[in-house]
C-alpha atoms as a PDB file:
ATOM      1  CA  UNK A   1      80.470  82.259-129.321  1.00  0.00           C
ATOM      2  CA  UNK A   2      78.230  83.900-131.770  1.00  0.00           C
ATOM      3  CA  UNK A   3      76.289  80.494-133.400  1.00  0.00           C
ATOM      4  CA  UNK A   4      73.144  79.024-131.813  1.00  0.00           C
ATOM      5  CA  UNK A   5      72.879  76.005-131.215  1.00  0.00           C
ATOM      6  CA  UNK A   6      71.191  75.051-134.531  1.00  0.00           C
ATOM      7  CA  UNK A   7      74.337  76.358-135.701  1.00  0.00           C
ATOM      8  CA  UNK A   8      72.537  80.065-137.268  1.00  0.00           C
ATOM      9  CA  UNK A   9      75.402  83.195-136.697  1.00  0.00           C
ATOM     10  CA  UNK A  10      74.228  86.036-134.730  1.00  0.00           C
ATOM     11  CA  UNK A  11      75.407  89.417-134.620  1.00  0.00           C
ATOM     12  CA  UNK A  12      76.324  89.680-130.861  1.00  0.00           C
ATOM     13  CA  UNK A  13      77.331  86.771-128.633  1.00  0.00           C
ATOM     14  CA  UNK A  14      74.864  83.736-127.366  1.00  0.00           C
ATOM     15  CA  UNK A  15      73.538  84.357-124.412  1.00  0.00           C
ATOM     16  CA  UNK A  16      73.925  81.208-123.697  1.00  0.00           C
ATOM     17  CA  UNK A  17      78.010  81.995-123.662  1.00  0.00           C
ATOM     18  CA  UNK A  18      77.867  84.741-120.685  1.00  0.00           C
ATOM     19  CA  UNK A  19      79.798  82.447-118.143  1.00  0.00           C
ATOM     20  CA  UNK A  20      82.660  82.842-119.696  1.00  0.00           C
ATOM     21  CA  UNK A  21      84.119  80.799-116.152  1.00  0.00           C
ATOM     22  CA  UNK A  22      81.971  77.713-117.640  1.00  0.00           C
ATOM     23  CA  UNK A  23      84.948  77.274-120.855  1.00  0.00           C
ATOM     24  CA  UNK A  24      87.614  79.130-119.646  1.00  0.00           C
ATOM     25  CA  UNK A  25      88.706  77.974-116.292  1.00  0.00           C
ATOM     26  CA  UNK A  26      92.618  78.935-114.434  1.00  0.00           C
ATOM     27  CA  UNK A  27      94.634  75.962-115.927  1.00  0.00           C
ATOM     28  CA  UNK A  28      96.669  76.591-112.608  1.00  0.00           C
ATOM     29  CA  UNK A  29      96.222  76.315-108.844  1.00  0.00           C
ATOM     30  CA  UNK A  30      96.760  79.733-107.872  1.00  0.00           C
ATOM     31  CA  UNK A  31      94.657  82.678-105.970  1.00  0.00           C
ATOM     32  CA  UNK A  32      92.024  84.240-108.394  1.00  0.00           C
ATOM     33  CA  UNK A  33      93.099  88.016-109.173  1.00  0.00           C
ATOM     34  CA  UNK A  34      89.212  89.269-107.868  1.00  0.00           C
ATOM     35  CA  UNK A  35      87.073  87.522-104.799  1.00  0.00           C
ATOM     36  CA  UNK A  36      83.846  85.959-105.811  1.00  0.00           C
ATOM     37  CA  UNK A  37      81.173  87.631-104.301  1.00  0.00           C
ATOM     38  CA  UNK A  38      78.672  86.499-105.897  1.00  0.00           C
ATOM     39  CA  UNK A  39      75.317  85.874-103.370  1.00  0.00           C
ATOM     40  CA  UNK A  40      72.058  83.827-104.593  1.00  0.00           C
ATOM     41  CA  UNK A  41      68.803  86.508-104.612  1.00  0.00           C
ATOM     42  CA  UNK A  42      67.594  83.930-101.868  1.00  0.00           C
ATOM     43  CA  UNK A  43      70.653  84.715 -99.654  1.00  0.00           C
ATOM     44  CA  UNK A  44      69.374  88.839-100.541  1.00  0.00           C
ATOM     45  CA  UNK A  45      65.969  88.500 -98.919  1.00  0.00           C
ATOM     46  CA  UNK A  46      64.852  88.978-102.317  1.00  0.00           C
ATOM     47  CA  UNK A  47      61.595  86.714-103.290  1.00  0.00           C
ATOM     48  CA  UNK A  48      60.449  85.731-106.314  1.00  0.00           C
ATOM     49  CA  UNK A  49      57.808  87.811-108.067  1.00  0.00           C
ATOM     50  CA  UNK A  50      54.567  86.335-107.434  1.00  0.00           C
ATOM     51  CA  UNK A  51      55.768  84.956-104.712  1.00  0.00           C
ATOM     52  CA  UNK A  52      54.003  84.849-101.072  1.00  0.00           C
ATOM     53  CA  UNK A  53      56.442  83.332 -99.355  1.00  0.00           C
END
């Protein structure tokens, strides 16, 4: 978690290693402790900057 890709060592994690969920998935079929709530910023309202949609 804290080499880039081109394998240098970094002080802090990768950024690229904040979804922890993308490794380290339940390895059993039971209800998660805490309810997803995560919503898109489309599903906000929210539009992109620059944006004049």
């Amino acid at each position: 978690h804290y080499m880039t890709r081109e394998g240098q060592m970094l002080a802090d994690v990768s950024p690229r290693r904040y979804f922890c969920t993308a490794c380290h998935v339940p390895q059993a079929e039971i209800k998660p402790l805490v309810e997803n709530t995560f919503k898109d910023m489309s599903e906000l309202g929210f539009k992109p900057a620059g944006s004049d949609q």
